[in-house]
Protein backbone atom coordinates (compact mmCIF):
# COMPACT_ATOMS: atom_id res chain seq x y z
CA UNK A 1 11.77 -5.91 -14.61
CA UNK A 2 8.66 -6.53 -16.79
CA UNK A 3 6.26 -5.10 -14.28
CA UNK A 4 8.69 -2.46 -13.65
CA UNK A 5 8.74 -1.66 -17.32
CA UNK A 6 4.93 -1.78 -17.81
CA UNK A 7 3.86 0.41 -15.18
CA UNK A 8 7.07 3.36 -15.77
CA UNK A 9 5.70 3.61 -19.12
CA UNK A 10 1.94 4.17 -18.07
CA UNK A 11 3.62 6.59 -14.98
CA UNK A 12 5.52 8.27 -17.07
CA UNK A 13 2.74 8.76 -20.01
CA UNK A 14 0.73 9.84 -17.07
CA UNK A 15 3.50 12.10 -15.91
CA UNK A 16 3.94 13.72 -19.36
CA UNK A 17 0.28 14.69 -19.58
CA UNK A 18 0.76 16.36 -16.40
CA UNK A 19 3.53 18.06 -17.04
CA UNK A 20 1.95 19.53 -19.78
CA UNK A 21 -1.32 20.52 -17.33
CA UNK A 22 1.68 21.36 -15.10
CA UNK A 23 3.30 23.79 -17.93
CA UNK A 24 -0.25 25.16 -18.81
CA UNK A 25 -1.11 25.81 -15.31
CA UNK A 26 2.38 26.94 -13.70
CA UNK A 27 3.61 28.75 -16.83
CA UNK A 28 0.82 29.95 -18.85
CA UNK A 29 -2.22 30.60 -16.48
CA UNK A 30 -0.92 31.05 -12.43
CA UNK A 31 1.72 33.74 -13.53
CA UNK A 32 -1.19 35.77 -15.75
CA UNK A 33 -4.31 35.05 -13.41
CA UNK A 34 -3.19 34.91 -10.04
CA UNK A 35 -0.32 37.91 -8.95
CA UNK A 36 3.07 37.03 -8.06
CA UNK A 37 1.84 37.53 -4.24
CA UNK A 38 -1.06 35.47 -4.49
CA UNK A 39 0.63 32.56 -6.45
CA UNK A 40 3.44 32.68 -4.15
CA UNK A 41 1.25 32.21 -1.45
CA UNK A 42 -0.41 28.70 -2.86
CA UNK A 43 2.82 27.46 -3.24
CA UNK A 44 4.41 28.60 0.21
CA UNK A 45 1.31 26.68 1.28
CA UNK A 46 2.18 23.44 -0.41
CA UNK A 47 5.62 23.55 1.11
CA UNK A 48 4.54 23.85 4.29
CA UNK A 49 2.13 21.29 3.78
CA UNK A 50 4.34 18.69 3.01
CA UNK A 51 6.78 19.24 5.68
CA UNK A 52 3.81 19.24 8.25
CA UNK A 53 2.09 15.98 6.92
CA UNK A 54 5.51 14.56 7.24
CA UNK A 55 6.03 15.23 10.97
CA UNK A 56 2.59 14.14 11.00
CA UNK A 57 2.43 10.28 9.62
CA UNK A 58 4.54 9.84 12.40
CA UNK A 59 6.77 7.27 10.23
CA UNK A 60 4.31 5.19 8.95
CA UNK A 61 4.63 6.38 5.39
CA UNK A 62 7.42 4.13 4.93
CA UNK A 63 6.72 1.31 7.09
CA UNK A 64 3.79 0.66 4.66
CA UNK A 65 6.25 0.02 1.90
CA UNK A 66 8.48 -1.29 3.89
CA UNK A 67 6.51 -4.16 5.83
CA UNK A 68 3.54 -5.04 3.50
CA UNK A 69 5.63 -8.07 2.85
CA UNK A 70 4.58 -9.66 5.96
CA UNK A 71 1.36 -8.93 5.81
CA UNK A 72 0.45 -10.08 2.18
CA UNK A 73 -0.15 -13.52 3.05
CA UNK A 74 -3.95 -13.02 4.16
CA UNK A 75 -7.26 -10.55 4.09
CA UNK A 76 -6.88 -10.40 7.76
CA UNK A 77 -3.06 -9.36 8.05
CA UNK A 78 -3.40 -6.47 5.42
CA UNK A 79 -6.30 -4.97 7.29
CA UNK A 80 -4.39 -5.28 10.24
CA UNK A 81 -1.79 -2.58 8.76
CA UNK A 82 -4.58 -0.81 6.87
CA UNK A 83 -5.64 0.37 10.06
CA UNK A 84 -2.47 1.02 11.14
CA UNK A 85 -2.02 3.52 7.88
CA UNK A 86 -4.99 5.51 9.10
CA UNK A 87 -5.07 5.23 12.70
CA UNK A 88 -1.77 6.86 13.24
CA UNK A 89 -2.14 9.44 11.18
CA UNK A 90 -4.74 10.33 12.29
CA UNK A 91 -3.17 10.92 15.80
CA UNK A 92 -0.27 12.80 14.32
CA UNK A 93 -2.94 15.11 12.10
CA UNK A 94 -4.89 16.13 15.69
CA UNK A 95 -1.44 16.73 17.43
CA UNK A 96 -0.32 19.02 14.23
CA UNK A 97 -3.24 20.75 14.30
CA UNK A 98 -3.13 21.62 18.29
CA UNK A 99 -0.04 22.36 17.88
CA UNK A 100 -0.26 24.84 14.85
CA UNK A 101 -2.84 26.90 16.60
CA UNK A 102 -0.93 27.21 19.55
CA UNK A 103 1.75 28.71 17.41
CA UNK A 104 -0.17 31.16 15.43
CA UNK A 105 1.22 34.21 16.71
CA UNK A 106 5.12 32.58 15.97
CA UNK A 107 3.96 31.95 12.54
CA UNK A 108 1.93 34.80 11.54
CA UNK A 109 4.58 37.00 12.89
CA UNK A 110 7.25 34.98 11.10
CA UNK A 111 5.86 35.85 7.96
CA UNK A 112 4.17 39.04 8.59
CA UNK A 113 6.41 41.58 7.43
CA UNK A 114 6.71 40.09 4.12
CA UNK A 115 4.56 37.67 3.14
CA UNK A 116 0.79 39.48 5.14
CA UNK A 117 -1.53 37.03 3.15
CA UNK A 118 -0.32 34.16 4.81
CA UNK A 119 -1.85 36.05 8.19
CA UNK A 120 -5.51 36.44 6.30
CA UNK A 121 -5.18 32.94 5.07
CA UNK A 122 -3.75 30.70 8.28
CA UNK A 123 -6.69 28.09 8.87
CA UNK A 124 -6.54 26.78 5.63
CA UNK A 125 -3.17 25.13 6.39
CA UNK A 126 -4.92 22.64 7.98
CA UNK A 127 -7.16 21.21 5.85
CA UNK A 128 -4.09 21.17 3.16
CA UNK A 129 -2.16 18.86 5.78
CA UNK A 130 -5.03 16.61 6.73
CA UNK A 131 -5.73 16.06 2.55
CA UNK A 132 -1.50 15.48 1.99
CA UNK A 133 -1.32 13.81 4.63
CA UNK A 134 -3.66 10.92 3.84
CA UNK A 135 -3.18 10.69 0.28
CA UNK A 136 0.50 9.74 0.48
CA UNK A 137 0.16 7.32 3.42
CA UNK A 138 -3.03 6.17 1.41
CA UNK A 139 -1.03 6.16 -2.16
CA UNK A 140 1.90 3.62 -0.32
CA UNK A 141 -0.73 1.53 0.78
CA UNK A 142 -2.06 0.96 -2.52
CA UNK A 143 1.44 1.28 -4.20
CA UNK A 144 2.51 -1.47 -2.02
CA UNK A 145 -0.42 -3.45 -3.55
CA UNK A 146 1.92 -2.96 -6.71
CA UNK A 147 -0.67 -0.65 -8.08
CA UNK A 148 1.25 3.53 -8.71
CA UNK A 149 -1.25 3.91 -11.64
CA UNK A 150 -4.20 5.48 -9.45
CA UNK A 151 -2.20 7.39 -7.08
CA UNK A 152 -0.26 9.01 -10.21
CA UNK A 153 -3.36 9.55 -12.20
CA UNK A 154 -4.84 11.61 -9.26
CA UNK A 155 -2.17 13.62 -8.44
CA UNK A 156 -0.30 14.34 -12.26
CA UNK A 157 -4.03 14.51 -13.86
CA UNK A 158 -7.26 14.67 -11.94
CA UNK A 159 -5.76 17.67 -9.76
CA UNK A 160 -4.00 19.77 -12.27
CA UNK A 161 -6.97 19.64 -14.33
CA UNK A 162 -9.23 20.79 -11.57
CA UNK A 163 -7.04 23.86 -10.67
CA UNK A 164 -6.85 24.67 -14.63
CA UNK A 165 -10.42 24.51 -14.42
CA UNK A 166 -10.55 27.00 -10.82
CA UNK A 167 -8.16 29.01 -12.68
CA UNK A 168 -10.25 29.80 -16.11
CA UNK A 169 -13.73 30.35 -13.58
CA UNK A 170 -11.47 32.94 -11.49
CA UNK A 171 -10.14 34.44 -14.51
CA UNK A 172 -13.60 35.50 -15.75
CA UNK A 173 -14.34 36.75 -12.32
CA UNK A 174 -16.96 34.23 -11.79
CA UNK A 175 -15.32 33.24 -7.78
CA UNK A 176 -13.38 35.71 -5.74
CA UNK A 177 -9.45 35.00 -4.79
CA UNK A 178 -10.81 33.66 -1.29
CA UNK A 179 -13.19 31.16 -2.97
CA UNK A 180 -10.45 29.97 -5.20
CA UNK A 181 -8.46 29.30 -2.31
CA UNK A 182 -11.21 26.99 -1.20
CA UNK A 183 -11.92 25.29 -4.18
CA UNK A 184 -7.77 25.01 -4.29
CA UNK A 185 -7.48 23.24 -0.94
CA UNK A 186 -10.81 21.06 -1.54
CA UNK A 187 -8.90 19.39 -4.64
CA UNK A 188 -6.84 18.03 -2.41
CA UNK A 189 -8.90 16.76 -0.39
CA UNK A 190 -10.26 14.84 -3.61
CA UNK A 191 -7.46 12.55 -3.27
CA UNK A 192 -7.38 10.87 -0.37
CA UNK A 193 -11.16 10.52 -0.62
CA UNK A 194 -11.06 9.04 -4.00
CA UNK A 195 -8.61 6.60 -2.26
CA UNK A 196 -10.33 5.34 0.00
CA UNK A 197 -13.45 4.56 -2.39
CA UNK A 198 -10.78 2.70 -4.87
CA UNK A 199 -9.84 0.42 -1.95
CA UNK A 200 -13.33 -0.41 -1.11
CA UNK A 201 -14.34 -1.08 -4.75
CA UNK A 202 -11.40 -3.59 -5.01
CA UNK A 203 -11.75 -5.60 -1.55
CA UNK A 204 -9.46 -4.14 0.33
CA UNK A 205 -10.91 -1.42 2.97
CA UNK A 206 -11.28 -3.71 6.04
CA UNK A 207 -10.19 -2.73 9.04
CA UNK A 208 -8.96 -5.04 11.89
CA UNK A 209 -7.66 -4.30 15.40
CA UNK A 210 -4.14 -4.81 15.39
CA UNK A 211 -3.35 -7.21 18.51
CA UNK A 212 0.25 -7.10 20.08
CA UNK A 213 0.23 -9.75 22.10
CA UNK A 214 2.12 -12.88 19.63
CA UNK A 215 3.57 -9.60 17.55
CA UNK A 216 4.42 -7.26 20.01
CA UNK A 217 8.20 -7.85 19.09
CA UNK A 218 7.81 -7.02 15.48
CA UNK A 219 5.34 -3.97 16.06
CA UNK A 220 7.67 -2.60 18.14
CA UNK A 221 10.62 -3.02 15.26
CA UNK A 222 7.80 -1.58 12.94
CA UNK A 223 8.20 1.35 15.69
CA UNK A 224 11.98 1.72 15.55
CA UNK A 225 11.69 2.13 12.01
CA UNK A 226 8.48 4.43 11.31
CA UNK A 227 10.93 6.70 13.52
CA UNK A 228 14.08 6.83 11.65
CA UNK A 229 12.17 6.81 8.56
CA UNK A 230 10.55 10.01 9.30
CA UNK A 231 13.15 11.76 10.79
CA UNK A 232 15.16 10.29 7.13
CA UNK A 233 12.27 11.35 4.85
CA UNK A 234 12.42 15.07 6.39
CA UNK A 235 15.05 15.72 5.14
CA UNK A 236 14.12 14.67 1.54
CA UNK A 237 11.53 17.26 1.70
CA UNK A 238 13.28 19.70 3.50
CA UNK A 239 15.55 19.96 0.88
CA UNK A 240 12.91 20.02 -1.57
CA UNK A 241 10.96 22.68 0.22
CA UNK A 242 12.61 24.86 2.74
CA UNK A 243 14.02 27.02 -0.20
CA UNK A 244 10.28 28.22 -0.92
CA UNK A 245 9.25 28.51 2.73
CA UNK A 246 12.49 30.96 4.04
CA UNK A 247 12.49 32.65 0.22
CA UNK A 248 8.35 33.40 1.82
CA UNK A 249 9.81 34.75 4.77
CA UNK A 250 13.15 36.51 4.01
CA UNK A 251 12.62 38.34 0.87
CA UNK A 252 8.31 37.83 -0.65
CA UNK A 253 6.01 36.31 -1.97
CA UNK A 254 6.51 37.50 -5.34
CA UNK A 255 9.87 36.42 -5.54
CA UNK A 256 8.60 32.75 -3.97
CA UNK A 257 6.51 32.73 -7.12
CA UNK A 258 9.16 33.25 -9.51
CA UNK A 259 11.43 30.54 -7.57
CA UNK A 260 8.27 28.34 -7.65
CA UNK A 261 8.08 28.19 -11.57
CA UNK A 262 11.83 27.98 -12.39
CA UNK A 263 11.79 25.36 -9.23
CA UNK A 264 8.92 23.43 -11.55
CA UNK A 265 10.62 23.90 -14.41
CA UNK A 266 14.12 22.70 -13.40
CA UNK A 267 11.95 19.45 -10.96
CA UNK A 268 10.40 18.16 -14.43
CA UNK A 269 13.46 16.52 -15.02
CA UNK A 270 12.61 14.09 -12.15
CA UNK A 271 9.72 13.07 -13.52
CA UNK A 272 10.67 9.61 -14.93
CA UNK A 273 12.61 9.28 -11.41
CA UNK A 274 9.66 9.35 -9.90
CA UNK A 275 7.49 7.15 -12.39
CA UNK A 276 9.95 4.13 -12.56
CA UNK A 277 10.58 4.52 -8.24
CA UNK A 278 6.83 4.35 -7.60
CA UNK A 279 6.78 0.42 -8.80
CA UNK A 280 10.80 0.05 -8.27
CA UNK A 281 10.43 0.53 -4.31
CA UNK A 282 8.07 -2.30 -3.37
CA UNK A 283 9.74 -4.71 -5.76
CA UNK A 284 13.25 -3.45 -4.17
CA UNK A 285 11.61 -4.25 -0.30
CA UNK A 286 10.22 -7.62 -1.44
CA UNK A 287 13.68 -8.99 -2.50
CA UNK A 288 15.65 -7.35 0.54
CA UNK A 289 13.10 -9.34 2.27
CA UNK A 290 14.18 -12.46 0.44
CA UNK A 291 17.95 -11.19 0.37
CA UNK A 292 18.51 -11.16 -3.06
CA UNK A 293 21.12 -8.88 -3.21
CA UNK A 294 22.58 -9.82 -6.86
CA UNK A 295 18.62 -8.84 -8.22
CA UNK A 296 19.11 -5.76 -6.27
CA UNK A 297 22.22 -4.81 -7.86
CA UNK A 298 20.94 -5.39 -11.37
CA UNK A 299 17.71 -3.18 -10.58
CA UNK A 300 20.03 -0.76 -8.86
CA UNK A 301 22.21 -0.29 -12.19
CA UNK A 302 19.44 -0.41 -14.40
CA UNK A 303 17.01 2.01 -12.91
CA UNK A 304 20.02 4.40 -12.39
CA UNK A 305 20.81 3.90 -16.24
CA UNK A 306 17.31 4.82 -17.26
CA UNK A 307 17.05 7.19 -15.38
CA UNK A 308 20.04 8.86 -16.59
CA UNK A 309 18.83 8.51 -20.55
CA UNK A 310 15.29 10.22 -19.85
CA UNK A 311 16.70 12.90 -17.19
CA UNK A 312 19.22 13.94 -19.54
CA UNK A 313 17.48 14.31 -22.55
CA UNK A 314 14.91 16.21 -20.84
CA UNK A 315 17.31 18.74 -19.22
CA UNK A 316 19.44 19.24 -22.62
CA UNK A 317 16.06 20.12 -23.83
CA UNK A 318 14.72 22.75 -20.74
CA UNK A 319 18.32 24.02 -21.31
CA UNK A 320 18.38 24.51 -25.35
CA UNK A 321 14.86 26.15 -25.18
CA UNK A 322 15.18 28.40 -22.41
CA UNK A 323 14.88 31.53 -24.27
CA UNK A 324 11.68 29.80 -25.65
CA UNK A 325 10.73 29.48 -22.41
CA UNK A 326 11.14 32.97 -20.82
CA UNK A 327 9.06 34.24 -24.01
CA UNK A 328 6.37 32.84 -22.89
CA UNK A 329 6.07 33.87 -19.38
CA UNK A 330 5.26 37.60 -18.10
CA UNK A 331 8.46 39.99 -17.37
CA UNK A 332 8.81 40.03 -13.74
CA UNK A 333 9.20 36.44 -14.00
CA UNK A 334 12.46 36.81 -16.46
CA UNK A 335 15.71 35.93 -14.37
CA UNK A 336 14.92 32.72 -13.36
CA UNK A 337 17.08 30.75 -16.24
CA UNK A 338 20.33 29.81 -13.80
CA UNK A 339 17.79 28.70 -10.89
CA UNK A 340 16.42 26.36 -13.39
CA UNK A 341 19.91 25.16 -14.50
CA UNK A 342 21.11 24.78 -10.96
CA UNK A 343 18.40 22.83 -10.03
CA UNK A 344 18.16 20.61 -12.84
CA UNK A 345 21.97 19.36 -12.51
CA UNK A 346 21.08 18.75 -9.16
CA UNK A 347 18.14 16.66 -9.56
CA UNK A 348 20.00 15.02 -12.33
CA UNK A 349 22.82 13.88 -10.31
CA UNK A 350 20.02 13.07 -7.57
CA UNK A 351 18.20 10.39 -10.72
CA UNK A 352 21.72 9.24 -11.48
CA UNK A 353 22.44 7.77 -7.97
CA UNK A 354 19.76 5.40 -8.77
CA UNK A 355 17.42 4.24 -5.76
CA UNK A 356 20.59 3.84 -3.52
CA UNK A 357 18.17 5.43 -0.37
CA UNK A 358 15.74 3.49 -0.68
CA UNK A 359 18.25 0.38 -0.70
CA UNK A 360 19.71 1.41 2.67
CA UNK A 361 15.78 2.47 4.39
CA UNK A 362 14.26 -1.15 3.29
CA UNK A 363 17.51 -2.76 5.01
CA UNK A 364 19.02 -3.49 8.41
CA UNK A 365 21.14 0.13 7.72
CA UNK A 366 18.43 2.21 7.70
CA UNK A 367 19.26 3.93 11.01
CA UNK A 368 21.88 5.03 9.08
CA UNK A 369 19.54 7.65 7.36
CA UNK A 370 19.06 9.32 10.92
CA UNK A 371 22.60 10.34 11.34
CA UNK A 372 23.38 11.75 7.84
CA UNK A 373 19.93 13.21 7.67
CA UNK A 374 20.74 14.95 11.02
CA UNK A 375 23.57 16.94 9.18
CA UNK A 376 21.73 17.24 6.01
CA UNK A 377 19.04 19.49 7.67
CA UNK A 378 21.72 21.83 9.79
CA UNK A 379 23.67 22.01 5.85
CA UNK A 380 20.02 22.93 4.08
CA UNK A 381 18.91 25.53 6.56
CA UNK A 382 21.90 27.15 7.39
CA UNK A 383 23.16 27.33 3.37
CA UNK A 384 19.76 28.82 2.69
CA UNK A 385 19.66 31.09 5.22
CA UNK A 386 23.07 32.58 4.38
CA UNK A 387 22.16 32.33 0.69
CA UNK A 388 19.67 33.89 0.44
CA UNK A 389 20.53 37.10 1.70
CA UNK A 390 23.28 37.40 -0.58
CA UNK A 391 22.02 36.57 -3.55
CA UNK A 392 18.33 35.78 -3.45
CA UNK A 393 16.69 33.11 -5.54
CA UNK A 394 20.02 32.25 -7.20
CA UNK A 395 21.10 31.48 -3.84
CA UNK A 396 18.58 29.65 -2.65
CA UNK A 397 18.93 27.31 -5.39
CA UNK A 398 22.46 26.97 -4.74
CA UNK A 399 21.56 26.06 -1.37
CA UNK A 400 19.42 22.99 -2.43
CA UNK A 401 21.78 22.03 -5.38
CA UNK A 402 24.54 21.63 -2.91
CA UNK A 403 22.23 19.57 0.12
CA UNK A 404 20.80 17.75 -2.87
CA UNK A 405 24.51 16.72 -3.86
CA UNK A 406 26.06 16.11 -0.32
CA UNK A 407 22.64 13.94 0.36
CA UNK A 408 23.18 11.60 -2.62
CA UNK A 409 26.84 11.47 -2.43
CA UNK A 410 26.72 9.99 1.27
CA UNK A 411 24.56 7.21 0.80
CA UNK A 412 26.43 6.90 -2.65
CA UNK A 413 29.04 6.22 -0.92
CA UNK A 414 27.70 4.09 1.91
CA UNK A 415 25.80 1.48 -0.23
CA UNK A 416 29.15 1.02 -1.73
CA UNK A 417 30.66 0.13 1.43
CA UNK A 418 28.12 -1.68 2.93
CA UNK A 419 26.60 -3.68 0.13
CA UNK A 420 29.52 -3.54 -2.30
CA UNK A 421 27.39 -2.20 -5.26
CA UNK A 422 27.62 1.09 -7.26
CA UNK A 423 24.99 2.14 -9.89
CA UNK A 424 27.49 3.31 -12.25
CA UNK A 425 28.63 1.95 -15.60
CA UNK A 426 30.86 3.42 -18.28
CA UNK A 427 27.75 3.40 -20.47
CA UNK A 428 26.30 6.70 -18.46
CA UNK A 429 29.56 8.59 -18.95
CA UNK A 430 28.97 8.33 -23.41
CA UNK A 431 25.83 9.09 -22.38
CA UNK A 432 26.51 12.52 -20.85
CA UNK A 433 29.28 13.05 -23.67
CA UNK A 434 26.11 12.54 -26.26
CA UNK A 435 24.19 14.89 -24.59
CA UNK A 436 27.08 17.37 -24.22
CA UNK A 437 27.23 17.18 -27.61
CA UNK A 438 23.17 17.53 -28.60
CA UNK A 439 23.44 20.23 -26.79
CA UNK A 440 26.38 22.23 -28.39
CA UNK A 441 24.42 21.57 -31.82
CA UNK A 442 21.38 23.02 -30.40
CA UNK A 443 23.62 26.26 -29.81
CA UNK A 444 24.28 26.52 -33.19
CA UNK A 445 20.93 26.67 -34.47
CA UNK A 446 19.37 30.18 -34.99
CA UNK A 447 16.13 31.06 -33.92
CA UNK A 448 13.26 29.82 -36.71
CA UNK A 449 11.37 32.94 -36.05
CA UNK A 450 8.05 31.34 -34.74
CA UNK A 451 7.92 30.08 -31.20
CA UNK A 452 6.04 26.68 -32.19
CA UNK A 453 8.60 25.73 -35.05
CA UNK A 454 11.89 26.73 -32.69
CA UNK A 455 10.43 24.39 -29.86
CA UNK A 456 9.78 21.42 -32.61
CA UNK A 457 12.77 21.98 -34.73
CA UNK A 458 14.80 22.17 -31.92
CA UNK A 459 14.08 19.72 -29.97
CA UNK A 460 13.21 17.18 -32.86
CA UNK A 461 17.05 17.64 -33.98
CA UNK A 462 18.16 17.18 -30.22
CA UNK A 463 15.99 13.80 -29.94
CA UNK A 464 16.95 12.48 -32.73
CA UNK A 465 20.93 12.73 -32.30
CA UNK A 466 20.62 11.48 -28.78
CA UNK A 467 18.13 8.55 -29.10
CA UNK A 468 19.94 7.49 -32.18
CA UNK A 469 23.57 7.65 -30.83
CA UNK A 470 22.18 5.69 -27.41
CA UNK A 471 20.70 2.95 -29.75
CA UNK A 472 23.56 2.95 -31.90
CA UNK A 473 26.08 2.19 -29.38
CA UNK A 474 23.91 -0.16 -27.53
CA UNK A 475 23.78 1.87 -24.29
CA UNK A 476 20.90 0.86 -23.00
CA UNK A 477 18.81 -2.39 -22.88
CA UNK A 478 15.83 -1.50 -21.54
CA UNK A 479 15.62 1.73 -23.26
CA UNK A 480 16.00 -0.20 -26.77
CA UNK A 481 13.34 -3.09 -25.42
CA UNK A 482 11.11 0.53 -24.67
CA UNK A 483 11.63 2.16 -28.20
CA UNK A 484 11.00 -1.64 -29.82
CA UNK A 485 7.65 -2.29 -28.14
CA UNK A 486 6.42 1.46 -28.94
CA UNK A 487 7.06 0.45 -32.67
CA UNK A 488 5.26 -2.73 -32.34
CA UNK A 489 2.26 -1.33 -30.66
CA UNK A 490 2.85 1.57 -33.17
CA UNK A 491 2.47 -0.92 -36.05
CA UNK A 492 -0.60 -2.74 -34.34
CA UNK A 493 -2.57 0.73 -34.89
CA UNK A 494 -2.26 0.23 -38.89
CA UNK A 495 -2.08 3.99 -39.10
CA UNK A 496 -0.83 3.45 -42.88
């Protein structure tokens, strides 16, 4: 766990400084710069993106992770899938993008009625795909290199910052809305860009035809899997992201803008998820590979355990400072405090089932993902679609809550079966009683009167009760091996 360990912490310091670019951005300047149409439409466009660049990588995306193993041992193997990772790709990105213009009439009319600046703004779709596209199957390759530092820093840091910074020149007038959309969808093309300079500067952008002839039999099983696995990681994103793109076209933009931030709000909650998964994953498919199943099992628990601690603290927190919250952002984006409730329980329970999918895709199961995935999507659209019209944004966040829950639940259950290991331990039920409990106290606390000392009093008391009470009962290893090294390092500093 010791890598694991070192590089969460840097991921998730890197994560916290951009959530707070995320929170000055999304909260403080997009909502007061941009209008609710025009914001909404940045974000419909991300959505789309990401469901497009999906379809696109044709599966590759997680055969990087997946398969790196067996080409580690030389130069010459790993440039062998390198070119694999950009080759195909690049195939699916020209096949998108025919296929996209074909189709501009269904999509412009799809979202004419409601949502007209996604008609004035269609072509720059495609640039957005090509620059999503090719950072993530770019960021695998070098995560599977067991480096997530760069890819994070780009994307939680470098970017942010850059829209901050298009944000402040468009404020002042200095570009038009059009140019700002340009500068918007050239930072991401930074990324992949910047990627592919990293890999060069460390050795590791060579290229090499990949011959079939003595591996033909284990290209073709790298096939079989790059197509379940991108059928499986669809639905991941549809759940994620069809909520914005039908909220675009059934209701507008302005109320996919207000979804958008409480969506943000309620997905920061994820964010150590994400930081500890990023180096988890290619550890996970290197002892699959070696069939250590009784390592697996102890990474399964204890990434599920941490991830518990920091996803519940964090949403007891969103949760006790919510009026805080809607203070600070403009009125027409008041309402939103249930979406971000809803989604936060469900992202919670989706951190507490640990890294049980990514268990069952970097085994001989992962077919499996196909068939529940296949349900998963006909459950997302159709609960959205009825959703919505009843009850709006609320309802398109029950939607997602309830795909995000039947998702997790399945393979839940199926690792279970199949490999006879659960991520659960008594120690995450006191820890949901302690939070219950942090956040009943935090009810009882009036507010101080001044936004700055609410926030800090508030969630100082909250903090303290719940990081005390989990080292006091010994809940959590590696969380008290965490706290312990931050006070040595603290000490090191000789601040006093």
């Amino acid at each position: 766990m010791g890598v694991i360990i070192r590089q969460s912490i840097q991921n998730t310091v890197i994560s916290y400084v951009g959530i707070v670019l995320g929170f000055i951005s999304t909260i403080l300047l997009f909502p007061r710069i941009l209008t609710p149409d025009q914001y909404g439409l940045t974000r419909l466009f991300v959505s789309l993106a990401l469901i497009c660049a999906q379809f696109a990588h044709l599966g590759i995306k997680n055969t990087i992770i997946r398969f790196f193993p067996y080409f580690q041992s030389s130069q010459k193997e790993k440039s062998k899938l390198l070119t694999l990772t950009l080759l195909i790709p690049f195939v699916g990105f020209l096949l998108f993008t025919v296929l996209y213009l074909l189709g501009q009439d269904i999509f412009i009319s799809y979202y004419d009625d409601r949502s007209a600046l996604f008609d004035e703004y269609f072509l720059f779709l495609i640039p957005l795909v090509f620059a999503t596209l090719f950072f993530e199957v770019l960021n695998n390759y070098v995560r599977a290199l067991q480096d997530s530092i760069t890819g994070s820093f780009l994307n939680e840091v470098v970017m942010r910052a850059l829209i901050i910074v298009l944000l402040i020149v468009h404020y002042f007038e200095l570009i038009s809305f059009p140019t700002f959309m340009i500068g918007f969808v050239a930072t991401y093309c930074i990324e992949p860009f910047y990627l592919l300079i990293y890999l060069y500067r460390h050795g590791e952008l060579s290229l090499s035809y990949p011959k079939l002839d003595k591996r033909a039999k284990f290209i073709k099983g790298m096939g079989v899997y790059g197509a379940y696995s991108l059928l499986g990681g669809l639905a991941t994103l549809l759940v994620g992201n069809i909520d914005i793109i039908m909220l675009g076209a059934m209701t507008n933009l302005s109320d996919t803008a207000v979804y958008a931030i409480a969506f943000y709000v309620g997905s920061v909650i994820a964010v150590p998820q994400r930081s500890i998964n990023k180096i988890a994953v290619p550890i996970l498919a290197g002892l699959i590979k070696e069939k250590a199943f009784t390592q697996v099992e102890s990474l399964y628990k204890r990434t599920s355990l941490t991830q518990v601690i920091s996803g519940v603290l964090l949403y007891i927190g969103i949760w006790a400072n919510m009026h805080n919250l809607m203070d600070l952002l403009p009125e027409e984006y008041h309402g939103a405090e249930w979406v971000i409730i809803i989604i936060g329980a469900a992202k919670l329970f989706n951190m507490a089932t640990g890294i049980n999918g990514h268990i069952i895709m970097n085994s001989k199961y992962f077919r499996f993902d196909l068939y529940t995935n296949i349900l998963l999507i006909a459950i997302t659209i159709t609960s959205n679609y009825f959703f919505i019209q009843y009850w709006g944004m609320l309802g398109a966040a029950i939607a997602t809550a309830l795909s995000i829950f039947i998702y997790n639940f399945i393979k839940f259950i199926f690792v279970w079966i199949k490999f006879d290991m659960q991520p659960f331990r008594w120690n995450a039920l006191a820890v949901l009683i302690i939070a219950a409990i942090c956040l009943g106290i935090s009810w009882q606390i009036p507010y101080l009167y001044n936004f700055v000392i609410d926030v800090v009093v508030r969630s100082g008391i909250i903090t303290i009760i719940f990081a005390g009470s989990i080292l006091l009962f010994d809940l959590s290893e590696d969380v008290k091996n965490l706290l312990q090294e931050g006070y040595k390092r603290v000490q090191k500093l000789d601040l006093f």
